[in-house]
Protein backbone atom coordinates (compact mmCIF):
# COMPACT_ATOMS: atom_id res chain seq x y z
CA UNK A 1 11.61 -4.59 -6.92
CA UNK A 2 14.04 -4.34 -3.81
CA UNK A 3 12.58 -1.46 -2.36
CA UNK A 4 14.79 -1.65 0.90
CA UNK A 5 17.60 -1.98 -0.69
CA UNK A 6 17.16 0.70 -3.36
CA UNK A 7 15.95 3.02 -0.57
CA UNK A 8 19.34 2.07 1.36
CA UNK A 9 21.25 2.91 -1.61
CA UNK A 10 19.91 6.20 -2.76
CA UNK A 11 19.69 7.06 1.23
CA UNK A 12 24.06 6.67 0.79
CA UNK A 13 24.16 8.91 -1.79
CA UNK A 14 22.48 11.58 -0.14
CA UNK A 15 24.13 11.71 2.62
CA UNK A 16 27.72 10.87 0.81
CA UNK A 17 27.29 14.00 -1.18
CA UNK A 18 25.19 16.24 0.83
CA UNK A 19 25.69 15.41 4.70
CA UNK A 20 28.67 17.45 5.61
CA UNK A 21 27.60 20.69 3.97
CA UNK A 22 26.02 23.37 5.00
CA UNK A 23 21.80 24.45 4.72
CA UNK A 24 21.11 25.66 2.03
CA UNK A 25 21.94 22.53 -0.34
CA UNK A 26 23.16 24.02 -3.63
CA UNK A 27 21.36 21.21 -6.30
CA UNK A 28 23.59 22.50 -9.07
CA UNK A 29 26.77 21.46 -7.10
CA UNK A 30 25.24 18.29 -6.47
CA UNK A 31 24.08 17.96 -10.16
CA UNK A 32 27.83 18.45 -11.32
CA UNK A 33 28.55 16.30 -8.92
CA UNK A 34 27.27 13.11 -10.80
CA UNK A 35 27.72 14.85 -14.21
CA UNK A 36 23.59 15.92 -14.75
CA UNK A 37 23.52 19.32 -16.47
CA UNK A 38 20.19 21.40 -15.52
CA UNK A 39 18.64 23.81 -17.75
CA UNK A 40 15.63 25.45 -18.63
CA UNK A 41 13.04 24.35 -22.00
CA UNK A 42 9.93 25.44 -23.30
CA UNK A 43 9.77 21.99 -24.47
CA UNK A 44 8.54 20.69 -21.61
CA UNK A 45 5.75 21.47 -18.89
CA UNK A 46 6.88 19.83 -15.67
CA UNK A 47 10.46 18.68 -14.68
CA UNK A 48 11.59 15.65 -16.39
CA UNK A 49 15.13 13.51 -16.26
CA UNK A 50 16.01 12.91 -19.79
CA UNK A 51 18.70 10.82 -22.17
CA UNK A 52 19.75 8.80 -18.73
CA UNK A 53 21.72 6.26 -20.80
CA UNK A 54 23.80 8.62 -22.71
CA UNK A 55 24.01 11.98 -21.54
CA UNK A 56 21.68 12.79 -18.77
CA UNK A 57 20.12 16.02 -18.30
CA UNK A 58 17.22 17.57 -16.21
CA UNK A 59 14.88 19.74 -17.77
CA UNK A 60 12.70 22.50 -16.30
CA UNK A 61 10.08 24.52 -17.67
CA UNK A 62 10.73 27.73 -18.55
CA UNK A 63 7.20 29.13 -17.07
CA UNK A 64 5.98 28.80 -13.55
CA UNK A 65 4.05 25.18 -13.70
CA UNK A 66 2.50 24.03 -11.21
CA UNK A 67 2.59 20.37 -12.29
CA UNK A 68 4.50 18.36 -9.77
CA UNK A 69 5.44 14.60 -9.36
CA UNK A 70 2.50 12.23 -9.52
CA UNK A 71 2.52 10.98 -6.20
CA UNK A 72 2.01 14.64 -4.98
CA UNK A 73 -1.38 16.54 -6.21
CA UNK A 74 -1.02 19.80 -8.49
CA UNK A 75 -0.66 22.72 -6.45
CA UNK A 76 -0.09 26.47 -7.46
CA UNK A 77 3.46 27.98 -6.17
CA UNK A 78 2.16 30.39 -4.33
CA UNK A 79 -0.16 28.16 -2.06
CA UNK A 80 1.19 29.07 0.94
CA UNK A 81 1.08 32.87 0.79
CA UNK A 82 4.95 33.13 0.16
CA UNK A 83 6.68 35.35 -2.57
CA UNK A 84 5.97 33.53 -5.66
CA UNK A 85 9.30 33.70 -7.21
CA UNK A 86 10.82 32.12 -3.87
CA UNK A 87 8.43 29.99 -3.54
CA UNK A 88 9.14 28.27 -7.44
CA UNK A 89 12.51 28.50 -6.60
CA UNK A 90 12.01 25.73 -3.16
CA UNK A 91 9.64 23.51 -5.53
CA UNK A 92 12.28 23.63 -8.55
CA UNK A 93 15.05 22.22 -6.28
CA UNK A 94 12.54 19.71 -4.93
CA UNK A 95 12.06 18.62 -8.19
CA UNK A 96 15.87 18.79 -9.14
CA UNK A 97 16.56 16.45 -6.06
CA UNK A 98 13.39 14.21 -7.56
CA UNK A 99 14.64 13.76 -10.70
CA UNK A 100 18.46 13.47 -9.56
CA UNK A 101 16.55 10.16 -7.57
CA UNK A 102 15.57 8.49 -10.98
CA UNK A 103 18.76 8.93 -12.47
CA UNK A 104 20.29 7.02 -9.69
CA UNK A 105 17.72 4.31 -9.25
CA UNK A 106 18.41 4.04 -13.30
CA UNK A 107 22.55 4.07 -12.33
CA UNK A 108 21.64 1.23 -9.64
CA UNK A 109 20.08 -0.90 -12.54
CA UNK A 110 16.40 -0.09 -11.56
CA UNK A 111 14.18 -0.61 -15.04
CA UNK A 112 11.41 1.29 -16.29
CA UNK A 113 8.40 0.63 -13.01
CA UNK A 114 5.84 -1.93 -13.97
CA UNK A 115 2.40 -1.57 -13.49
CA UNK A 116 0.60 1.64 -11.61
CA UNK A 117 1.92 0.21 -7.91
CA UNK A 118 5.99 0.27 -8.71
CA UNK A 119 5.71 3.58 -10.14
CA UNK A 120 4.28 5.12 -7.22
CA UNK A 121 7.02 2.84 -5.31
CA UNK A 122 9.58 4.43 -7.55
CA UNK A 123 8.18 7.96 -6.97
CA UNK A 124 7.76 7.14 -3.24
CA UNK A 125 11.77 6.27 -3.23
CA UNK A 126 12.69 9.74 -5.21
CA UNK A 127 10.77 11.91 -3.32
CA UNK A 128 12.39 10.46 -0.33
CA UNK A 129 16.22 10.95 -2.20
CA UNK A 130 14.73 14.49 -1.97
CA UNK A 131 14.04 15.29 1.27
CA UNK A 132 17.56 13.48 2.43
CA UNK A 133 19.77 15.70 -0.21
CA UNK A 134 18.18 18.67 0.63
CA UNK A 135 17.07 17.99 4.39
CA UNK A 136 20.86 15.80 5.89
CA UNK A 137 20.58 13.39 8.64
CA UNK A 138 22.39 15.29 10.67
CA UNK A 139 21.17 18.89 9.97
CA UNK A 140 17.33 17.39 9.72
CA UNK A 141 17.46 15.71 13.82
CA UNK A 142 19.41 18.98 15.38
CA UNK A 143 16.38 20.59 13.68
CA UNK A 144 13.98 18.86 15.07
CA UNK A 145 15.30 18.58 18.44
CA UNK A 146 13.34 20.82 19.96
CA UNK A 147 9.93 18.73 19.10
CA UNK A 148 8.90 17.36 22.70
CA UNK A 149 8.63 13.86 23.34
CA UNK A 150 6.12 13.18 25.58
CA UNK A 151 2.31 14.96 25.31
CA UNK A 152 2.20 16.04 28.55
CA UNK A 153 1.40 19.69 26.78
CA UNK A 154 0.11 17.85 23.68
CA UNK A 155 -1.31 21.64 22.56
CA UNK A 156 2.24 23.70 22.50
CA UNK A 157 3.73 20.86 21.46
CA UNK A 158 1.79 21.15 17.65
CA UNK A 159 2.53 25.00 18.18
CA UNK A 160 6.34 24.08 18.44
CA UNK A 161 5.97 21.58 15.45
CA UNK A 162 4.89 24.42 12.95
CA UNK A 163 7.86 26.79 13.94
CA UNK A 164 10.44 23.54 13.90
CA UNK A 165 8.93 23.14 10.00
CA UNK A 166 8.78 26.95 9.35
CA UNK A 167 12.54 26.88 10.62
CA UNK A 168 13.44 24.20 8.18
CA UNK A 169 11.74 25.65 5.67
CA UNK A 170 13.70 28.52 5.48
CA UNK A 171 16.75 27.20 6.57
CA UNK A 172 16.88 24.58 3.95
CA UNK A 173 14.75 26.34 1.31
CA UNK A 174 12.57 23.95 0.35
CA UNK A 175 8.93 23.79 -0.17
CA UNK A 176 7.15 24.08 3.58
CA UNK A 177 5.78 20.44 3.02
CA UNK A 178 9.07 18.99 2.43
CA UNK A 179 9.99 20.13 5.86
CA UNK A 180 7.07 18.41 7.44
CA UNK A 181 7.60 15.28 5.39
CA UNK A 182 11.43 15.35 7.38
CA UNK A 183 9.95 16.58 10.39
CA UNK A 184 7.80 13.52 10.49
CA UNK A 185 10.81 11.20 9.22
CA UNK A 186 12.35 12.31 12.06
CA UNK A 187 9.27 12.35 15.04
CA UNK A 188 6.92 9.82 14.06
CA UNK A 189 4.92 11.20 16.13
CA UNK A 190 3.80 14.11 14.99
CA UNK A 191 2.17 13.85 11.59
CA UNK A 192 1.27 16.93 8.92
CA UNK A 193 -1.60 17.54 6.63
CA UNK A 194 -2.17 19.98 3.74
CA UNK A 195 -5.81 21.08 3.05
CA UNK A 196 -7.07 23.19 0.13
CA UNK A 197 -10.45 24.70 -0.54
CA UNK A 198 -12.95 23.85 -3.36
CA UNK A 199 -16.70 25.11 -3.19
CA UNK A 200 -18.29 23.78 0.31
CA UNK A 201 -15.01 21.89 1.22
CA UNK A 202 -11.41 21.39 1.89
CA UNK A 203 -9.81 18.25 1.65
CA UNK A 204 -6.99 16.84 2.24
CA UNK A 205 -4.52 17.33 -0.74
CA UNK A 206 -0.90 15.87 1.01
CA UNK A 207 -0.58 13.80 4.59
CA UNK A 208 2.80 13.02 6.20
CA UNK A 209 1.17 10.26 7.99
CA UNK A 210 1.80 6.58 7.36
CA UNK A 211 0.49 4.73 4.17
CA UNK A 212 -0.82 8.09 3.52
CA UNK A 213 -3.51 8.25 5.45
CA UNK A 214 -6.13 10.49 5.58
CA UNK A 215 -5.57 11.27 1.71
CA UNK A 216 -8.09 12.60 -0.31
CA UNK A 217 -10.45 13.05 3.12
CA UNK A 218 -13.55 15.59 2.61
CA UNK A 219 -14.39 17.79 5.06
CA UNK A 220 -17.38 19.97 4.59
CA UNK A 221 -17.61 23.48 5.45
CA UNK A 222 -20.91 22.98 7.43
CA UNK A 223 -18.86 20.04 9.45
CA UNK A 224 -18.31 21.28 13.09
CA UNK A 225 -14.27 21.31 12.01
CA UNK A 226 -15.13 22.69 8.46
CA UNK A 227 -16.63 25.62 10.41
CA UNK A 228 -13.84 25.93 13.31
CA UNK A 229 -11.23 25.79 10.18
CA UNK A 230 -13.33 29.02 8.67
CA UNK A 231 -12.24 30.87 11.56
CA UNK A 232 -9.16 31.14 10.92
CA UNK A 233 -7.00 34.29 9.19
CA UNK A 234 -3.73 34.26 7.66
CA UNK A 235 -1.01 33.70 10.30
CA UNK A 236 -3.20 31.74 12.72
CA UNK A 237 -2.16 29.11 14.75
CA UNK A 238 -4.90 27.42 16.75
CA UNK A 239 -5.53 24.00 18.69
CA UNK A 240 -8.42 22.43 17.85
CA UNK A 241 -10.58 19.41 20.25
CA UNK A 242 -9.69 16.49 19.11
CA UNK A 243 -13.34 15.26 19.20
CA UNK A 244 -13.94 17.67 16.11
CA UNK A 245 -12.14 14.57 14.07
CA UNK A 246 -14.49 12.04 15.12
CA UNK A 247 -16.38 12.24 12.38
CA UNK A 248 -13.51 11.84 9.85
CA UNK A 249 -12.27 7.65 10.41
CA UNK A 250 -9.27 8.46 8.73
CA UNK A 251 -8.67 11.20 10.94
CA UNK A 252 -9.65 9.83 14.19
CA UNK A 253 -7.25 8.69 17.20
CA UNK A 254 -4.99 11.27 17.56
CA UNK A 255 -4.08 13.10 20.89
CA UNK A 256 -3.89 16.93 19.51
CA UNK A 257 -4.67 18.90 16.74
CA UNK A 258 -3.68 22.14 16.31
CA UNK A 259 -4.47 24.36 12.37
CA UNK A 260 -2.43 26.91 10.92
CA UNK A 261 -3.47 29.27 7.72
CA UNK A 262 -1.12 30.25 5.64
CA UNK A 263 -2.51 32.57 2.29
CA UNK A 264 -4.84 29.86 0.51
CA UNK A 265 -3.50 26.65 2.68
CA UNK A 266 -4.66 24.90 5.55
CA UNK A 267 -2.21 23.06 7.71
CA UNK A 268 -2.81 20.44 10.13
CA UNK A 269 -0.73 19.35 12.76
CA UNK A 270 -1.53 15.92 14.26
CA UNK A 271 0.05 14.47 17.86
CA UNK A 272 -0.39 10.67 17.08
């Protein structure tokens, strides 16, 4: 599979249809644009792209799911503490820009994925197709502009990198993780982490960072940064000591670390 080249090709196509318009993205303009049809079935629990040969269409379920593309984990809508009904309505354009990715790697002659690694390349490639429709070069860099480039105030620096995210969040109205995922695409060096709570722990449920690392990392509530995480309420935003990662390899070697909460989500913000 000619994963640069694919990536280069559905990267075009973004920003041929998408990078001179204006935030918010409208998906069903887009969708018209290359002749996809969206509509709603109860046939069907989790967006799909179907009849790509012939006459494609994208489905969506007709009730809230919370089922999203494999290469992201299952998360409720309402994670983040936002209005529920706005908050489905970011994740179903998300997936609408997802799916809109297949049909074009499937346009660009891109079979069916072979084996478990290609199909988390092709997912990989659509989710980035996502974030480029709905997140433009352009739009996505004036954005971020105002993330620092230098550490001399590592601290505010991760306090400036939530309200850049929260900023494209809203602007673009997509799903807050979305906006980190550009945010990072755009300053590698800052990177993002999404934490949920089960029981004694919260792990790490989506990471920004590179080969997606830190995935899937457990950290106890008794843990010195289970316990500093516990402090915080809904709205907080608070640097934490690096040394708290130590502990946590897959965490470790980063120059700042600030937390926000947000409802039932932990957010990590990581100065690399």
């Amino acid at each position: 599979m000619n994963f640069v080249g694919y990536r280069a090709i559905l990267y075009e196509a973004a920003e041929r249809v998408s990078g001179a318009k204006a935030l918010p993205v409208s998906v069903r303009e887009v969708c018209a644009y290359f002749g996809v049809p969206i509509r709603r079935s109860e046939a069907t629990r989790k967006a799909a792209l179907i009849h790509p040969e012939t006459a494609p269409e994208i489905l969506l379920p007709k009730s809230p799911s919370t089922i999203l593309p494999r290469s992201w984990p299952t998360l409720p809508y309402n994670l983040n503490g936002n209005d529920s009904e706005r908050c489905r309505e970011a994740w179903d354009r998300y997936l609408v820009a997802h799916e809109l990715g297949h049909l074009l790697l499937f346009r660009a002659g891109v079979g069916r994925p072979f084996g478990r690694g290609e199909y988390y390349l092709h997912e990989e490639l659509c989710d980035s197709f996502a974030r480029w429709l709905l997140l433009p070069e352009h739009l996505a860099q004036e954005l971020t502009r105002p993330l620092p480039c230098n550490w001399t105030q590592a601290t505010e620096a991760l306090e400036i990198s939530f309200r850049v995210v929260a900023k494209m969040e809203s602007r673009a109205f997509v799903p807050w993780i979305l906006a980190a995922f550009r945010a990072s695409d755009c300053s590698p060096s800052f990177g993002f982490l999404l934490l949920t709570q089960a029981e004694s722990q919260y792990r790490v449920r989506i990471t920004t960072l590179p080969n997606k690392r830190a995935i899937g990392t457990r950290i106890p509530l008794r843990s010195r940064l289970g316990q500093e995480l516990r402090l915080l309420r809904h709205g907080d935003i608070r640097p934490l000591a690096p040394e708290l990662l130590i502990e946590f390899p897959s965490l470790a070697n980063v120059t700042a670390v600030a937390a926000e909460r947000v409802g039932r989500g932990l957010r990590i913000a990581l100065a690399l």
